[in-house]
C-alpha atoms as a PDB file:
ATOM      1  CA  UNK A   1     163.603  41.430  25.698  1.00  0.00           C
ATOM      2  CA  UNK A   2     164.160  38.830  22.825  1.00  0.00           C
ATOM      3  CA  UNK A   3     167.226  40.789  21.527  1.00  0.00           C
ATOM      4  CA  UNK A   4     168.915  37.310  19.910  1.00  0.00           C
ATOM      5  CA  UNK A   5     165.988  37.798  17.354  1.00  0.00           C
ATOM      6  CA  UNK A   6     165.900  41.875  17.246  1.00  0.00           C
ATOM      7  CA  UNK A   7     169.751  42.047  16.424  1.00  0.00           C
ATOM      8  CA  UNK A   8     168.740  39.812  13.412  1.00  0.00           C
ATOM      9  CA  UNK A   9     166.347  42.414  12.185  1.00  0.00           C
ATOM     10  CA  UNK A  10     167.973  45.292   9.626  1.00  0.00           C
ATOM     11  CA  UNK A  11     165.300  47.967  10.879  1.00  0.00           C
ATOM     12  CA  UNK A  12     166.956  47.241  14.461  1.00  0.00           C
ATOM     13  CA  UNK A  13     170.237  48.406  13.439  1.00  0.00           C
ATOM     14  CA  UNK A  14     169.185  51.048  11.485  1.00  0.00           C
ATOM     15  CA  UNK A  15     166.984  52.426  14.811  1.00  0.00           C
ATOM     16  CA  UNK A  16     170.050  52.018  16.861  1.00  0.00           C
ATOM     17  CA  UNK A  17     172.283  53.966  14.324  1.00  0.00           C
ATOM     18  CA  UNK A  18     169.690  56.791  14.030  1.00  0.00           C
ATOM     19  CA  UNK A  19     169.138  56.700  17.631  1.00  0.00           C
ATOM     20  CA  UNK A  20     172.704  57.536  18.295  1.00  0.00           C
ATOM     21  CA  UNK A  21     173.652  59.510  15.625  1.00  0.00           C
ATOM     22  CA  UNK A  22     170.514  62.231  15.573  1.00  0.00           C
ATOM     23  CA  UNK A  23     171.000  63.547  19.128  1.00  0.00           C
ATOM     24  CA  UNK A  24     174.852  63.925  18.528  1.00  0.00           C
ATOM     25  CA  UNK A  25     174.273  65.868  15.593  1.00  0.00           C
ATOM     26  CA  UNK A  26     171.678  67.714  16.924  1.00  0.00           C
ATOM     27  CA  UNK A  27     173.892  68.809  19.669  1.00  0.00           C
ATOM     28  CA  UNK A  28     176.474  69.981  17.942  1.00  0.00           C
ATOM     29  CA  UNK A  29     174.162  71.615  14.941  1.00  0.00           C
ATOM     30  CA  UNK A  30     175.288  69.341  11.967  1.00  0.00           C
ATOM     31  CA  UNK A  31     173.474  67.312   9.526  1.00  0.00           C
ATOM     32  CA  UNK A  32     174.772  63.914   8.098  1.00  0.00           C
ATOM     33  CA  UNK A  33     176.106  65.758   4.999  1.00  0.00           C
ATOM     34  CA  UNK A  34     178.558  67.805   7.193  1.00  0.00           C
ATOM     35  CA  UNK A  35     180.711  64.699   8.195  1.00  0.00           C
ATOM     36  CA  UNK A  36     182.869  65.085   5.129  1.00  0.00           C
ATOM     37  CA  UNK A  37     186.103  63.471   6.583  1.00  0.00           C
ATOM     38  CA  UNK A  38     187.145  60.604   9.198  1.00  0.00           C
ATOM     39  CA  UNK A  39     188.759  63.593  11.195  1.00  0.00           C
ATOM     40  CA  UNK A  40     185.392  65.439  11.599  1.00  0.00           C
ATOM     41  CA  UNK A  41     183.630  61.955  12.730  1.00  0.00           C
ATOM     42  CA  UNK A  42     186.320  61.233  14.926  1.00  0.00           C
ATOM     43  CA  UNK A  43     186.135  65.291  16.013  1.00  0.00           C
ATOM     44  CA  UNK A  44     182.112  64.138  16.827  1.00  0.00           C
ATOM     45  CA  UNK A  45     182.416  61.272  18.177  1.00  0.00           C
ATOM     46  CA  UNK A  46     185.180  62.427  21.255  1.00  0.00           C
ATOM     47  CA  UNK A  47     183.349  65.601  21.432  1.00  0.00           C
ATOM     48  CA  UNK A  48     180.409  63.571  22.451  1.00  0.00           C
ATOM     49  CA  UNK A  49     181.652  60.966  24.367  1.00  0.00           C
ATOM     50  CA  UNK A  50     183.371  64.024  26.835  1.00  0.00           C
ATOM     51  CA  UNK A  51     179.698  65.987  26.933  1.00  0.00           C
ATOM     52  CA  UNK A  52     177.811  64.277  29.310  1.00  0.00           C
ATOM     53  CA  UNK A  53     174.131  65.748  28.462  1.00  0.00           C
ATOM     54  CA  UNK A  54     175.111  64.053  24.981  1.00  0.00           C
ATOM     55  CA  UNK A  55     175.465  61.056  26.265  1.00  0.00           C
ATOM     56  CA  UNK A  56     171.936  60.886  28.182  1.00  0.00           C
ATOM     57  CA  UNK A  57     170.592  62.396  24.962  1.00  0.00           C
ATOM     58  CA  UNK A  58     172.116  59.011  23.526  1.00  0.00           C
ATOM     59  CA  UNK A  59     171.141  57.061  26.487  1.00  0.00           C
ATOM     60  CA  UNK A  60     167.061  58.271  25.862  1.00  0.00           C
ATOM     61  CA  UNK A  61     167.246  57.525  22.135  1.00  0.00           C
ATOM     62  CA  UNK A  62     168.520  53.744  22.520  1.00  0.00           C
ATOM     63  CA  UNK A  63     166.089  53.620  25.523  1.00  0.00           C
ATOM     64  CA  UNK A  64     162.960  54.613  23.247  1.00  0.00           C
ATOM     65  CA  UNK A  65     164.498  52.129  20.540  1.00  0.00           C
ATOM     66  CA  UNK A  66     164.761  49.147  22.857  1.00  0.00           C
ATOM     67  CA  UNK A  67     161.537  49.692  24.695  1.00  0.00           C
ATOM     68  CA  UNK A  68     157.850  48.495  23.682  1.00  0.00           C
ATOM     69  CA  UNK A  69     155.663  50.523  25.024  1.00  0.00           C
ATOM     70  CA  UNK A  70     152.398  48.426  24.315  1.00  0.00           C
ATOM     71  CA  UNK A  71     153.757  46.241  27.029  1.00  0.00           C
ATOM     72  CA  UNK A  72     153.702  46.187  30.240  1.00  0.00           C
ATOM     73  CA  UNK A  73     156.909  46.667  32.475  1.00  0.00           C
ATOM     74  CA  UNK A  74     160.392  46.981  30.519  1.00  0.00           C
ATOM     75  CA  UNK A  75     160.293  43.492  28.790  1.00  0.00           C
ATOM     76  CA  UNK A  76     158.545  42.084  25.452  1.00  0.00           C
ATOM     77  CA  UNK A  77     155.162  39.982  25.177  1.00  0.00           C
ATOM     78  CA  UNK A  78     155.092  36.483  25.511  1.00  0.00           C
ATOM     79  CA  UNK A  79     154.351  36.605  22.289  1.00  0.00           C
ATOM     80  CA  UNK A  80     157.459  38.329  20.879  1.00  0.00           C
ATOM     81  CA  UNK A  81     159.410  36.271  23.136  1.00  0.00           C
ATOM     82  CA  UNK A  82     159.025  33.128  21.457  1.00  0.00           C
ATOM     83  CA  UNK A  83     160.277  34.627  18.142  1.00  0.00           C
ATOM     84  CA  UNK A  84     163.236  32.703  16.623  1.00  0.00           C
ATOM     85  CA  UNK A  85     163.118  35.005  14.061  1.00  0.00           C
ATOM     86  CA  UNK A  86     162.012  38.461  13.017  1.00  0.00           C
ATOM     87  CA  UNK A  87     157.886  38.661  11.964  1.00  0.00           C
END
């Protein structure tokens, strides 16, 4: 994977973010709106970190972010691999 040139990409982030984020709010029924204090993110955050079904929801979101499926195997093309910079 050419991750030096996907961590310069803004839409990477944002997938990663959203990737981790949805299935732990999911789980535990909230919406974005709900996190109304540090002490209820904090709250979320050790409650999933402890779950352990959380954490492979997690682990299946990033995987689906980080993987191309219009290639073969778990790497990019040749083609995105000689990116220097996001296209």
């Amino acid at each position: 994977m050419n991750l030096k040139v996907r961590v310069k990409n803004p839409v990477f982030w944002v997938q990663i973010v959203l990737s981790i984020l949805t299935p732990v709010l999911a789980y535990a029924g909230l919406t974005a709106q709900d996190l109304t204090t540090w002490s209820k993110v904090g709250e979320l955050i050790v409650g999933a970190v402890s779950n352990p079904y959380v954490l492979s929801l997690v682990a299946v979101s990033v995987w689906n972010t980080l993987n191309d499926p219009t290639t073969k195997g778990l790497g990019d093309s040749a083609r995105a691999k000689s990116y220097t910079a996001p296209q």
